[in-house]
PDB file of N, CA and C in Angstrom:
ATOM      1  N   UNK A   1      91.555  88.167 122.842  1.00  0.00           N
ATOM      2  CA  UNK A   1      91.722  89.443 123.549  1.00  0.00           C
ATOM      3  C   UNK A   1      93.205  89.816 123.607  1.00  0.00           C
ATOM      4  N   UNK A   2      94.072  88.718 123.942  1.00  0.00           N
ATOM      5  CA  UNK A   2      95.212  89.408 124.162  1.00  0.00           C
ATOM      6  C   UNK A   2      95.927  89.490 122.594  1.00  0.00           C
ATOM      7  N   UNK A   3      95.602  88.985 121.443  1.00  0.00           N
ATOM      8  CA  UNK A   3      96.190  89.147 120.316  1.00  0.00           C
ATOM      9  C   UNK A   3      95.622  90.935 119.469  1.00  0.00           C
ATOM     10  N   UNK A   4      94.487  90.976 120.317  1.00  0.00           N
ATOM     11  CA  UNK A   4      93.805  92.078 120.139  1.00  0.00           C
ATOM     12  C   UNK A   4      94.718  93.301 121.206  1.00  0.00           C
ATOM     13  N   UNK A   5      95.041  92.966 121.764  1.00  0.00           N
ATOM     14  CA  UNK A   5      96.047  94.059 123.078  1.00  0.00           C
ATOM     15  C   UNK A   5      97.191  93.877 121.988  1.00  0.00           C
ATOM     16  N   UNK A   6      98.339  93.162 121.834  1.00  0.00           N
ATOM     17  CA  UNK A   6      99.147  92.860 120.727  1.00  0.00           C
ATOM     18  C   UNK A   6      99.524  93.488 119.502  1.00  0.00           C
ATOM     19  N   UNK A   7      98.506  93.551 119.171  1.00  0.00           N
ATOM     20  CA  UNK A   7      98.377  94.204 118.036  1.00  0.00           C
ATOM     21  C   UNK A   7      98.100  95.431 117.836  1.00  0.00           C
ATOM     22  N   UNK A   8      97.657  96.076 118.863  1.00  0.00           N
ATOM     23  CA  UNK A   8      96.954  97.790 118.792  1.00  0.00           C
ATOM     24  C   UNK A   8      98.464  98.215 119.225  1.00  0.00           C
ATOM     25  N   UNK A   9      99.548  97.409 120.308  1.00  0.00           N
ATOM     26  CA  UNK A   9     100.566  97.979 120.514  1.00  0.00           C
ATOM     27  C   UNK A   9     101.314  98.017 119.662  1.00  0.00           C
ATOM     28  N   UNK A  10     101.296  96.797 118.681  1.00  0.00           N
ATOM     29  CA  UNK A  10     102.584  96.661 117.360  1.00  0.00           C
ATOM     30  C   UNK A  10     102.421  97.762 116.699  1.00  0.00           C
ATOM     31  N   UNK A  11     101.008  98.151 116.332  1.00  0.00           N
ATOM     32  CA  UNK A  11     100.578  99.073 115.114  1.00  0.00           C
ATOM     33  C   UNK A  11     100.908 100.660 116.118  1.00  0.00           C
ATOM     34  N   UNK A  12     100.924 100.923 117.364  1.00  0.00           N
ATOM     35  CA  UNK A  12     101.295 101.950 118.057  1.00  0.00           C
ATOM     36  C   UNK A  12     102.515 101.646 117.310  1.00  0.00           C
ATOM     37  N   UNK A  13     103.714 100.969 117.583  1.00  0.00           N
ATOM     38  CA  UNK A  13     104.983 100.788 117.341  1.00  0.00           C
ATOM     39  C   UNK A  13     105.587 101.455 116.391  1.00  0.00           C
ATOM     40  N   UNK A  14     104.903 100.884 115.703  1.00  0.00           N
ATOM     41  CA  UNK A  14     104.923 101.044 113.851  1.00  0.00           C
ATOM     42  C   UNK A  14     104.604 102.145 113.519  1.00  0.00           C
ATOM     43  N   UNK A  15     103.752 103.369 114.211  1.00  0.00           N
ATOM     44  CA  UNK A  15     103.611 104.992 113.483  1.00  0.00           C
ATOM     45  C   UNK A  15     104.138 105.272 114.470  1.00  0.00           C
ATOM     46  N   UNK A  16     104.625 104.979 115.838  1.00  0.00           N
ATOM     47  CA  UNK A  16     106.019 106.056 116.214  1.00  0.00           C
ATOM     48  C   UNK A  16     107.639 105.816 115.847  1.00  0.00           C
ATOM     49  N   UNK A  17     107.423 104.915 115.163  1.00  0.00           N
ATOM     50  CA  UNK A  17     108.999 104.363 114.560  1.00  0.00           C
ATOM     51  C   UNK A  17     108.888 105.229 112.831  1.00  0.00           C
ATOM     52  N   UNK A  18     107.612 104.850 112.358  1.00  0.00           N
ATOM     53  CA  UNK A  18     107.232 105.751 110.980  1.00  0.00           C
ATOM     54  C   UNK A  18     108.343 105.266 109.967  1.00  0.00           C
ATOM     55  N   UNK A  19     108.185 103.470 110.270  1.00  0.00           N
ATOM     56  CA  UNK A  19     109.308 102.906 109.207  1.00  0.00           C
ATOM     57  C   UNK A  19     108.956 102.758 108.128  1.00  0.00           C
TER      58      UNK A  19
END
């Protein structure tokens, strides 16, 4: 569960950075 919370935030991260 929490690698699952983790990860939905990294990938948030990752299309508002749009590296």
């Amino acid at each position: 569960m929490l690698f699952e919370r983790i990860g939905g935030l990294e990938r948030r991260f990752l299309k508002i950075l749009n590296f």
